[in-house]
N, C-alpha and C. Protein backbone atom coordinates (compact mmCIF):
# COMPACT_ATOMS: atom_id res chain seq x y z
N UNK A 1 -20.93 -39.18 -20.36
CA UNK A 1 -20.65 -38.01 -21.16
C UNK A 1 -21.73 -36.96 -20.96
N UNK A 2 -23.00 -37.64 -20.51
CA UNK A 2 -23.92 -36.46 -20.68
C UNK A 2 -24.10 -35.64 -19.18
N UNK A 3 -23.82 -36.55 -18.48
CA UNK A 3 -23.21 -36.05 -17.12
C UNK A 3 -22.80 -35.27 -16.86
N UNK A 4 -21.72 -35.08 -17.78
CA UNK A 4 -20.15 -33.85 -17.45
C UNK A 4 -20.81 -33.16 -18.02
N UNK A 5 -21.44 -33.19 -19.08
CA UNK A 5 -21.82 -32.12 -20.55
C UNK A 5 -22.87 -30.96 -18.69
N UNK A 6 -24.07 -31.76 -18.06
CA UNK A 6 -25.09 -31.31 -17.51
C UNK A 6 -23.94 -30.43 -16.59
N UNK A 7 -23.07 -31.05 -15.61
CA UNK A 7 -22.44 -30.98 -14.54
C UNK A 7 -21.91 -29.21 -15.37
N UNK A 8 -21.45 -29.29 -16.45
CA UNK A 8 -20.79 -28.12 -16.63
C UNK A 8 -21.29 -27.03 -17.06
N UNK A 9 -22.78 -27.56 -17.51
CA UNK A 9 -23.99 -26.18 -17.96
C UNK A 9 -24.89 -25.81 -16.30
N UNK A 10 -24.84 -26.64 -15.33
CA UNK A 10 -24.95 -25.67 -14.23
C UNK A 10 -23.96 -24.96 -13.40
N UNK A 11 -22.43 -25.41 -14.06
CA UNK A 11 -21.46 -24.47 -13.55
C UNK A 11 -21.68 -23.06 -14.06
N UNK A 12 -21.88 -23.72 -15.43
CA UNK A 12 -21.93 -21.80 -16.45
C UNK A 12 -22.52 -21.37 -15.92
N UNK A 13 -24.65 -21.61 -15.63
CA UNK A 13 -24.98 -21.17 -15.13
C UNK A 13 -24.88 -20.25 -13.52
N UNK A 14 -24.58 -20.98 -12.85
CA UNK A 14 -24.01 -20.48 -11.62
C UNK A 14 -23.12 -19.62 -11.49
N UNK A 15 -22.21 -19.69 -12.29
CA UNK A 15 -20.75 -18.53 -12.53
C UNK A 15 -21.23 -17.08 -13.43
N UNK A 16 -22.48 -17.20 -14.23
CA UNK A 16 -23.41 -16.56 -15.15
C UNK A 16 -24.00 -15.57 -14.14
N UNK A 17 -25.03 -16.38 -12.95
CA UNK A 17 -25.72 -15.79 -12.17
C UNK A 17 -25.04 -15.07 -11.13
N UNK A 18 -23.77 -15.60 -10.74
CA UNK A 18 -22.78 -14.88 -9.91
C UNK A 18 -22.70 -13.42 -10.38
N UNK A 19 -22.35 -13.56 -11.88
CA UNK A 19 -21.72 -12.32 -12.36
C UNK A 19 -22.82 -11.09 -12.37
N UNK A 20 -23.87 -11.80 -13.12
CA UNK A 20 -24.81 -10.94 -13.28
C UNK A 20 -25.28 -10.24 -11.95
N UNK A 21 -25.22 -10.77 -10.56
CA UNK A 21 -25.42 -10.34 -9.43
C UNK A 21 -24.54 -9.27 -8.94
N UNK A 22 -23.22 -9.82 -9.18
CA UNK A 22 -22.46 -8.51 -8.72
C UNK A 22 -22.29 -7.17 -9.95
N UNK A 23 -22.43 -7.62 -11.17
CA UNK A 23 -22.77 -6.69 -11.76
C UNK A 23 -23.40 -5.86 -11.45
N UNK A 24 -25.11 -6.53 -10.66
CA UNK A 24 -26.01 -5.09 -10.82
C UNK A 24 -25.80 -4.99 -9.40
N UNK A 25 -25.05 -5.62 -8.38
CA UNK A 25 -24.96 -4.96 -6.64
C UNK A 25 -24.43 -3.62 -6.61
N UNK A 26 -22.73 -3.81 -7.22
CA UNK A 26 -21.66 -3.46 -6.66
C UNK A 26 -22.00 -2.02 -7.56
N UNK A 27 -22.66 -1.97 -8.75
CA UNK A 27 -22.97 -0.69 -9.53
C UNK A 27 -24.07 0.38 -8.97
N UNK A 28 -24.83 -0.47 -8.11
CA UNK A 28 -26.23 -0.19 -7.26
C UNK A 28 -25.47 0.83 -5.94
N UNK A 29 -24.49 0.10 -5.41
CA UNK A 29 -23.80 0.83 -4.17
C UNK A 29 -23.68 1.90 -4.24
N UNK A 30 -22.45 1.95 -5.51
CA UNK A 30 -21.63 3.31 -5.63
C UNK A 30 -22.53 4.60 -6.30
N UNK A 31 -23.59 4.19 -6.72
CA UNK A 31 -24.36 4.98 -7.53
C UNK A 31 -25.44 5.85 -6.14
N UNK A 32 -25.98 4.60 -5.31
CA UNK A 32 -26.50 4.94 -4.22
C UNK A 32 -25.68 5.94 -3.02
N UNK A 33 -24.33 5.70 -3.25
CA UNK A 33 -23.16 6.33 -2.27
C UNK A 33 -22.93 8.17 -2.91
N UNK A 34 -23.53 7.85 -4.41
CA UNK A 34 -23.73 9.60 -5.31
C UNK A 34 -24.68 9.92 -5.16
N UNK A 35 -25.97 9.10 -4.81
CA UNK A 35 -27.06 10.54 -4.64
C UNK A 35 -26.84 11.32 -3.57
N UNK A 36 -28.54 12.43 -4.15
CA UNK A 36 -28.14 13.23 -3.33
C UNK A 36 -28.41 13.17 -1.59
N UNK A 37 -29.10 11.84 -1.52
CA UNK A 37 -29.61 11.87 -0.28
C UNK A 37 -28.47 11.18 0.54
N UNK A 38 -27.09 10.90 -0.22
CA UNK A 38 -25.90 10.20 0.31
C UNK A 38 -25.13 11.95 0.46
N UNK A 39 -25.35 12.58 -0.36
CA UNK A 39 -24.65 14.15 0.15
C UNK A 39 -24.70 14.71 1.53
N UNK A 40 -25.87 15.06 1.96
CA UNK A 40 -25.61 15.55 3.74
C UNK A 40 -25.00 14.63 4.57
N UNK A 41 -24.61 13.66 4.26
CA UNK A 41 -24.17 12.64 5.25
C UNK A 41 -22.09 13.09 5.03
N UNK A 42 -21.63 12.86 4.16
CA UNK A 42 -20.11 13.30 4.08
C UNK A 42 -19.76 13.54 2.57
N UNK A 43 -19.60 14.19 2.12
CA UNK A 43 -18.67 14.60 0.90
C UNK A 43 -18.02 13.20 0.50
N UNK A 44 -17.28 12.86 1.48
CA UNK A 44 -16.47 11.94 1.33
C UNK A 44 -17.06 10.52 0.83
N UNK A 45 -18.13 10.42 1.09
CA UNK A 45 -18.99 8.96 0.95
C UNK A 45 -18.29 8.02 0.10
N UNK A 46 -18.76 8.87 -1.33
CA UNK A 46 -18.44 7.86 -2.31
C UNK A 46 -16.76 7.80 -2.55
N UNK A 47 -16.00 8.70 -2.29
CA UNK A 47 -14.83 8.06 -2.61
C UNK A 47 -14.59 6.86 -1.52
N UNK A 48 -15.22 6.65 -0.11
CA UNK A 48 -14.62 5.49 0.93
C UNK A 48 -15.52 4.96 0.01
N UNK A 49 -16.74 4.47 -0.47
CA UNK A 49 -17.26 3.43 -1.39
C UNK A 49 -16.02 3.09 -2.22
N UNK A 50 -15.62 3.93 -3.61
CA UNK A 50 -14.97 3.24 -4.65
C UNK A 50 -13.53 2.87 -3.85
N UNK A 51 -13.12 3.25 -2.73
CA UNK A 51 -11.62 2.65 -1.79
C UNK A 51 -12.07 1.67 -1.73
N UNK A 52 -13.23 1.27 -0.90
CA UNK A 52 -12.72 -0.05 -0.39
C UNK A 52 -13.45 -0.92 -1.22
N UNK A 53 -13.71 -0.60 -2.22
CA UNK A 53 -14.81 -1.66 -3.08
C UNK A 53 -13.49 -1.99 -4.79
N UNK A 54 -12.82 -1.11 -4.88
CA UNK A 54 -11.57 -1.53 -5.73
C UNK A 54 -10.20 -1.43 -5.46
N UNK A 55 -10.17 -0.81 -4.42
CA UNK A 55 -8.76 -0.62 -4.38
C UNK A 55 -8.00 -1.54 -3.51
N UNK A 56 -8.81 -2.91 -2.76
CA UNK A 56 -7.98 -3.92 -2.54
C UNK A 56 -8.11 -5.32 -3.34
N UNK A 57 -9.02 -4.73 -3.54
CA UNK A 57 -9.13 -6.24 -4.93
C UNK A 57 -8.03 -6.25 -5.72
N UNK A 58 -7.78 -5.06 -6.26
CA UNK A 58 -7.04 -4.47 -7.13
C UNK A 58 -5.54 -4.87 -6.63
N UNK A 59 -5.20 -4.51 -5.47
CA UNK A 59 -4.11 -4.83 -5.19
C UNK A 59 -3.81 -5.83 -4.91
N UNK A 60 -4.80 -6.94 -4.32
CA UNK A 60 -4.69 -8.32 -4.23
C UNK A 60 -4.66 -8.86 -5.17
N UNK A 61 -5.15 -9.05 -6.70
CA UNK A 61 -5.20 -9.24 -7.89
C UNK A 61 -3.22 -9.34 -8.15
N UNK A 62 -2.72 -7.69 -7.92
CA UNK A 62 -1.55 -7.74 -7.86
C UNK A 62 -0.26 -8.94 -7.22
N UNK A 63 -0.98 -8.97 -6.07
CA UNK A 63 -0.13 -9.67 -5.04
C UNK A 63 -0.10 -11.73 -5.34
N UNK A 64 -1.47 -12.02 -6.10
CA UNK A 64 -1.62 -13.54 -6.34
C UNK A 64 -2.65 -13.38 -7.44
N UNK A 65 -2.79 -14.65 -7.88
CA UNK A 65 -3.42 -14.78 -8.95
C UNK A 65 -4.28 -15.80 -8.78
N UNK A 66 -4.22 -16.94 -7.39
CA UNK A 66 -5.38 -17.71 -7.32
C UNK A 66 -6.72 -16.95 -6.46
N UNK A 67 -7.84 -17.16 -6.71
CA UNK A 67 -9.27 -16.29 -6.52
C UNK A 67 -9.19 -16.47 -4.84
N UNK A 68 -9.10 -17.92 -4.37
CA UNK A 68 -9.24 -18.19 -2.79
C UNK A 68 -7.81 -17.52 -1.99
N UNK A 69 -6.79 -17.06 -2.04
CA UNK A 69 -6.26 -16.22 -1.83
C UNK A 69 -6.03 -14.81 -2.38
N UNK A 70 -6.69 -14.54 -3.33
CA UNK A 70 -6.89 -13.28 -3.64
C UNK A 70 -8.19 -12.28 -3.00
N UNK A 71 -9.75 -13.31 -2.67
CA UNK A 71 -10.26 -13.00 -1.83
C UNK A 71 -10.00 -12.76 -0.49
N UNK A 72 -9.03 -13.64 0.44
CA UNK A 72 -8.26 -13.31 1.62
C UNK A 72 -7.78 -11.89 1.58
N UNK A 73 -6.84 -12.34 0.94
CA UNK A 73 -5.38 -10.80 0.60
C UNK A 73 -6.71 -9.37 0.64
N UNK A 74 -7.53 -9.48 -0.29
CA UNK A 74 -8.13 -8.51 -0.70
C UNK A 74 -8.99 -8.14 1.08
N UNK A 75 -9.88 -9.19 1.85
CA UNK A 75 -9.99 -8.85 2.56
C UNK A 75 -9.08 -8.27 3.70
N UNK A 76 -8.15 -8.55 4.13
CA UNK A 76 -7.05 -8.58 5.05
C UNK A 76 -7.12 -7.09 4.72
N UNK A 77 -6.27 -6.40 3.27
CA UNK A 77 -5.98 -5.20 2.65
C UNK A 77 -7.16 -3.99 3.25
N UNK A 78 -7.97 -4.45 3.09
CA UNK A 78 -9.45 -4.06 3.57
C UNK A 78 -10.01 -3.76 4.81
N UNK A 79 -9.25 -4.47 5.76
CA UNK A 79 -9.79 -4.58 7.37
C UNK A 79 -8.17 -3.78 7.45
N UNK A 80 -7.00 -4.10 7.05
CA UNK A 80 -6.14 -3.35 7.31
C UNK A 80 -6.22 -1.56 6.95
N UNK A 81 -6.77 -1.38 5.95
CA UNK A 81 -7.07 0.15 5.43
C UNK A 81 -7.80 0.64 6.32
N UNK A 82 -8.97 -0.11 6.80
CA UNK A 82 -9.96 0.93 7.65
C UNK A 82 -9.33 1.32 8.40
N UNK A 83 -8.37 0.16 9.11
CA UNK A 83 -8.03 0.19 11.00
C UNK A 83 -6.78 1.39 10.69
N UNK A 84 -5.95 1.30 9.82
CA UNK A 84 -5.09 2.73 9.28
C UNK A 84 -5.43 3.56 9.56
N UNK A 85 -6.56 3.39 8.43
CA UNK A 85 -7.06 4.87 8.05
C UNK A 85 -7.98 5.69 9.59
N UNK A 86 -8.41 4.42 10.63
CA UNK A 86 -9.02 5.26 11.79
C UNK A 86 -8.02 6.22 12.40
N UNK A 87 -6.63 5.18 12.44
CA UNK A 87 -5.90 5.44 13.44
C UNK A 87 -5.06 6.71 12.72
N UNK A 88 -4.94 6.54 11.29
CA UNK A 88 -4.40 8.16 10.84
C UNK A 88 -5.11 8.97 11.34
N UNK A 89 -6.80 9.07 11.00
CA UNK A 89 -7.53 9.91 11.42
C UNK A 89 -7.68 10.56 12.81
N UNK A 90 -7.25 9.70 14.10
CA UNK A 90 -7.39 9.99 15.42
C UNK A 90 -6.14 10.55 15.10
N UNK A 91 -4.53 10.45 14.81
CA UNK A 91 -3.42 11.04 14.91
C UNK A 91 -3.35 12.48 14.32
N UNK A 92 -3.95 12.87 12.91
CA UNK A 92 -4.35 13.72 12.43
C UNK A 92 -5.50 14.80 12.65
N UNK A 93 -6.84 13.92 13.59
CA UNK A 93 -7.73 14.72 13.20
C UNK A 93 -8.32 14.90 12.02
N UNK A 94 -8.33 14.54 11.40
CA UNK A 94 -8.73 14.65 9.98
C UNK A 94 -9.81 13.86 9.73
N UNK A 95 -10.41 14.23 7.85
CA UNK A 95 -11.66 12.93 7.42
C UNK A 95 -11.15 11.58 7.66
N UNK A 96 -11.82 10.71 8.01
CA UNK A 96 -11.89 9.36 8.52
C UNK A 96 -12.04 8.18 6.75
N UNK A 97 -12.69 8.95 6.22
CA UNK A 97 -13.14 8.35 4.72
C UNK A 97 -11.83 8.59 3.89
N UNK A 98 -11.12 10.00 4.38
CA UNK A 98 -9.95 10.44 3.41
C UNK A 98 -9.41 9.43 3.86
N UNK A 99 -9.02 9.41 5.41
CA UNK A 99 -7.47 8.49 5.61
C UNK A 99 -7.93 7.02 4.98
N UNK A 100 -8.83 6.80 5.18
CA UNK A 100 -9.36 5.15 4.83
C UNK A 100 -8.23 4.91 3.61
N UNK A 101 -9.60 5.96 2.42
CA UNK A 101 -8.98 6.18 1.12
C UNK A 101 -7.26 6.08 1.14
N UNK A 102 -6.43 6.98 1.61
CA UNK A 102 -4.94 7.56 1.54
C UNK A 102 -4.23 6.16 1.74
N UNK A 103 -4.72 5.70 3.24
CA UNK A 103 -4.17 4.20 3.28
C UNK A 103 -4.12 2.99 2.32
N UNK A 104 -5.80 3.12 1.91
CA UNK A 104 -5.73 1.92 0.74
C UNK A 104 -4.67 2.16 -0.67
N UNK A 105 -4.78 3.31 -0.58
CA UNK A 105 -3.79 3.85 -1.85
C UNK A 105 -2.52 3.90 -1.99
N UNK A 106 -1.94 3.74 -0.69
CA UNK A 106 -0.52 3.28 -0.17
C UNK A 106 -0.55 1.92 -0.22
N UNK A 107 -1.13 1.35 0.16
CA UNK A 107 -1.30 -0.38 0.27
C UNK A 107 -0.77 -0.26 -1.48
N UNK A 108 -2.27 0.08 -2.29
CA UNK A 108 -1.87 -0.39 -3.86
C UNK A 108 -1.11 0.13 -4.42
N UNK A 109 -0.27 1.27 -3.84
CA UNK A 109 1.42 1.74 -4.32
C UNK A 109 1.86 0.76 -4.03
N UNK A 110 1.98 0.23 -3.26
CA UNK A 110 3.47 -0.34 -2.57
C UNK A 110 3.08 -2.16 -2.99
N UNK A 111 2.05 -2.71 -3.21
CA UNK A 111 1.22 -3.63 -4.02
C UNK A 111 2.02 -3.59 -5.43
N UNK A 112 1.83 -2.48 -5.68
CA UNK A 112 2.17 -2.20 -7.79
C UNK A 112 3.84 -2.08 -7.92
N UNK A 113 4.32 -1.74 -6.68
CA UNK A 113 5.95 -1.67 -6.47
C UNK A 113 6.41 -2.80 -6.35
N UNK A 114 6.04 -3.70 -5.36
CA UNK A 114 6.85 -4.90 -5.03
C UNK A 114 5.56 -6.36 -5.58
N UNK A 115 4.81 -6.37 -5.91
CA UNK A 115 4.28 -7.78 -6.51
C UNK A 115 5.25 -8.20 -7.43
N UNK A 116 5.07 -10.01 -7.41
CA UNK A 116 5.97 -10.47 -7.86
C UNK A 116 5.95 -10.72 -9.39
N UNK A 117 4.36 -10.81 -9.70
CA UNK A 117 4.54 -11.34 -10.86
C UNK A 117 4.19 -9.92 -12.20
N UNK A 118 3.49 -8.59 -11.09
CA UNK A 118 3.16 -7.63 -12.51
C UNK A 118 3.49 -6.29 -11.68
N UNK A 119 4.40 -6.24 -10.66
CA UNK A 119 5.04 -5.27 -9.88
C UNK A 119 6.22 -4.81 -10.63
N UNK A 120 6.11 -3.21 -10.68
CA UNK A 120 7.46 -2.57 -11.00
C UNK A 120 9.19 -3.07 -10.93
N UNK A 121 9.21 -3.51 -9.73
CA UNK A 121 10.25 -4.01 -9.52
C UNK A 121 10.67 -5.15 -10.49
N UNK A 122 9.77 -6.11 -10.31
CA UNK A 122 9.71 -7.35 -10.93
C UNK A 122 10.15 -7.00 -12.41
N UNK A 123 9.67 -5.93 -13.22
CA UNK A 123 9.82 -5.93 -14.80
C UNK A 123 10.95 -5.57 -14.78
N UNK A 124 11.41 -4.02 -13.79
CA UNK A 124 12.66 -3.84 -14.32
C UNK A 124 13.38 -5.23 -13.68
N UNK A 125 13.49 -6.15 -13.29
CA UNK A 125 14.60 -7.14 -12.80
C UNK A 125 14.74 -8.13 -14.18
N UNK A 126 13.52 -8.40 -14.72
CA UNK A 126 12.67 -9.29 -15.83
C UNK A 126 13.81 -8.70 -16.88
N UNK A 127 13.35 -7.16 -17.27
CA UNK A 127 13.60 -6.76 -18.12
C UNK A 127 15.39 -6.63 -18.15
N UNK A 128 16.06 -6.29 -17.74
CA UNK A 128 17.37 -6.52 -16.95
C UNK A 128 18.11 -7.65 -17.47
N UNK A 129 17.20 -8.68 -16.91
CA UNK A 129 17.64 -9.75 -17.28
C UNK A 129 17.63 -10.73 -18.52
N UNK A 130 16.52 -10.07 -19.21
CA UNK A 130 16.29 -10.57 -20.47
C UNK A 130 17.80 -9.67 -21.69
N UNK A 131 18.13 -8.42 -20.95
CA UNK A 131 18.85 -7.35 -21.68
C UNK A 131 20.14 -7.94 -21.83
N UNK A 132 20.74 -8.84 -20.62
CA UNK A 132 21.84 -9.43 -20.37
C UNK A 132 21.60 -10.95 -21.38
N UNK A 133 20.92 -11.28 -21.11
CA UNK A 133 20.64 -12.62 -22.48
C UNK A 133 20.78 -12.48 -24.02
N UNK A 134 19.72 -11.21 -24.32
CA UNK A 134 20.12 -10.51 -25.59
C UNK A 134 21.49 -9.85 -25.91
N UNK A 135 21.84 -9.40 -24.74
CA UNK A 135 23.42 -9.24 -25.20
C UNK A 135 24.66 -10.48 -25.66
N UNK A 136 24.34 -11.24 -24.71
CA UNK A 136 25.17 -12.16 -24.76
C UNK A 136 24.98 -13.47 -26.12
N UNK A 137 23.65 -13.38 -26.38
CA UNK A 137 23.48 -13.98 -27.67
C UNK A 137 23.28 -13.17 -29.25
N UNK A 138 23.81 -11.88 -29.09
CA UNK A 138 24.16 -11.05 -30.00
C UNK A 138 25.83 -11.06 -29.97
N UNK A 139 26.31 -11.15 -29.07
CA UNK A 139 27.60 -11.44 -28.98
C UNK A 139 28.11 -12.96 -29.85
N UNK A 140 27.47 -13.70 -29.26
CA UNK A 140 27.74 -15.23 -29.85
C UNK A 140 27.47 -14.91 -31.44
N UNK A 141 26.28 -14.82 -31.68
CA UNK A 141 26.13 -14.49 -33.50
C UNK A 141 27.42 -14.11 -34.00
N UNK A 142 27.26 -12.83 -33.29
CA UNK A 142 28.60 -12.26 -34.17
C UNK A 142 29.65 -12.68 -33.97
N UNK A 143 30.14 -13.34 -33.33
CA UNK A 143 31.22 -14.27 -33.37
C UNK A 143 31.65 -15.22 -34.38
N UNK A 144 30.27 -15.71 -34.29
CA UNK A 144 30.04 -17.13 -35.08
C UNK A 144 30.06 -17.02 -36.30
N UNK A 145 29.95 -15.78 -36.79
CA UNK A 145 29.81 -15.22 -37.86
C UNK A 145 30.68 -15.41 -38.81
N UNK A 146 31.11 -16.30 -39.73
CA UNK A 146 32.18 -16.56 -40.33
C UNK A 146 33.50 -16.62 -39.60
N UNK A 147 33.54 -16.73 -38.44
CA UNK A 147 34.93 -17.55 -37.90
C UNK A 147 35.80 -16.38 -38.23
N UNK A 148 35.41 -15.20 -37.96
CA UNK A 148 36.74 -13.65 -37.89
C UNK A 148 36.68 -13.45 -36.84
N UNK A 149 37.96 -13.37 -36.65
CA UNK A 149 38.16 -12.52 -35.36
C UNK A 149 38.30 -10.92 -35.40
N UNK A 150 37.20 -10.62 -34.34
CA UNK A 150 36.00 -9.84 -34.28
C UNK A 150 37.52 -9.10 -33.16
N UNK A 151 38.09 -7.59 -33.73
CA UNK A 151 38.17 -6.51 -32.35
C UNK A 151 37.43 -5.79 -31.11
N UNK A 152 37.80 -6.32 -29.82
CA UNK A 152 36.95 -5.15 -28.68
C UNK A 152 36.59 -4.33 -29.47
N UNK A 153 37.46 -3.80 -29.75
CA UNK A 153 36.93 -2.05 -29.91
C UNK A 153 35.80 -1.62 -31.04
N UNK A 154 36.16 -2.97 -31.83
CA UNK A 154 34.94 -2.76 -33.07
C UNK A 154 33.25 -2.97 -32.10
N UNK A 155 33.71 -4.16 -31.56
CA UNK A 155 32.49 -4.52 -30.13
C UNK A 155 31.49 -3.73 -29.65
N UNK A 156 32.72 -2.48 -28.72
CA UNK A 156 32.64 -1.20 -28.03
C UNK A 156 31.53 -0.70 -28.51
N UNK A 157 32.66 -0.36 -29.93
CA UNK A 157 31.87 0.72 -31.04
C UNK A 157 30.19 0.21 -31.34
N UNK A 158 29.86 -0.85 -31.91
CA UNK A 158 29.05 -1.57 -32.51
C UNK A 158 27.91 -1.46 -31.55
N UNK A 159 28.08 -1.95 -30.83
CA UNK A 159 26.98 -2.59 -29.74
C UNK A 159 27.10 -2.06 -28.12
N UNK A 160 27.76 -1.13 -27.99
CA UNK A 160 27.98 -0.23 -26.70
C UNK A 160 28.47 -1.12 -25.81
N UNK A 161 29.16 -2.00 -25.99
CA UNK A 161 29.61 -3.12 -24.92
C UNK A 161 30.98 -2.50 -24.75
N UNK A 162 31.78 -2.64 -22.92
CA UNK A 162 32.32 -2.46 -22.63
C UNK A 162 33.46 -4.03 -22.36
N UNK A 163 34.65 -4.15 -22.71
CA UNK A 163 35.20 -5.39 -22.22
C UNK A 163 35.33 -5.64 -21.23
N UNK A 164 35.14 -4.72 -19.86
CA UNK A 164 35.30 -4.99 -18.77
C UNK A 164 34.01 -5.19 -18.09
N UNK A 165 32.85 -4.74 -19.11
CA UNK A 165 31.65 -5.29 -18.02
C UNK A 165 31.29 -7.05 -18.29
N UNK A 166 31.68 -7.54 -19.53
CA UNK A 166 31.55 -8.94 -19.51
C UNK A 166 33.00 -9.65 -18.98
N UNK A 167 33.69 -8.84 -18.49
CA UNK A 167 35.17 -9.55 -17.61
C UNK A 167 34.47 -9.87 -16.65
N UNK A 168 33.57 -9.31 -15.47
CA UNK A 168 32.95 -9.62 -14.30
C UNK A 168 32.11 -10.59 -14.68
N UNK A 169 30.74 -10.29 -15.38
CA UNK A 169 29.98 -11.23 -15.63
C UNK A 169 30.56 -12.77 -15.31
């Protein structure tokens, strides 16, 4: 018992010291990417800092929910944005930091559109489908409801139900 008790106060610790590390790194970067001695170098600096330092985590976060494939995804997202964003930039001519940026930001559109479990799509399908359940067990109630027989049209009226959309169903 005292084993597990030890085994799990140098996990805290370790997961403690993790945090506290990237706490003060990842705040150190972007702050370093705003001075002013990061200014003559590109305008652009710090926004390619906060791209590629949240905006595939972010979308990988989206895409899975276990950490050892969310670190992957997030890298992949990451090596995929730069190589984009070069190759927008050679097609365009343009800032190299913008396209980076533009790309990663398409990635986490289209991340926030189609993920499965907290993606747009997904709720309205969720939601959809939960609408068709609630209908159909508002239907039953009222049925059940003292054993009357209940008119369509009172139905219609009542609850915006059409008789021909639960004919298909």
């Amino acid at each position: 018992m005292i084993l597990k008790w030890q085994n799990l106060l140098t996990q805290r610790k370790t997961a403690l010291l993790g945090d506290a590390i990237s706490h003060a790194v990842l705040p150190g970067i972007v702050i370093a990417s705003w001075s002013p001695a990061a200014a003559p170098r590109s305008p652009w600096c710090s926004a390619l800092v906060v791209a590629m330092l949240v905006v595939p985590p972010a979308a990988a976060y989206l895409l899975t929910e276990r950490l050892e494939k969310m670190l992957a995804v997030a890298v992949l997202l990451g090596i995929t944005s730069a190589l984009g964003g070069y190759a927008l930039d050679r097609w365009w001519d343009a800032s190299i930091a913008g396209a980076m940026a533009t790309v990663a930001g398409l990635q986490f559109l289209a991340a926030l559109l189609v993920s499965p479990g907290h993606g747009l799509l997904a709720r309205v399908l969720i939601l959809r489908k939960m609408g068709r359940r609630l209908s159909g067990q508002l239907l039953l109630l009222h049925l059940q409801k003292g054993r009357v027989v209940v008119p369509a049209a009172m139905l219609e009226r009542r609850f915006g139900w059409s008789a021909a959309g639960w004919i298909g169903s």
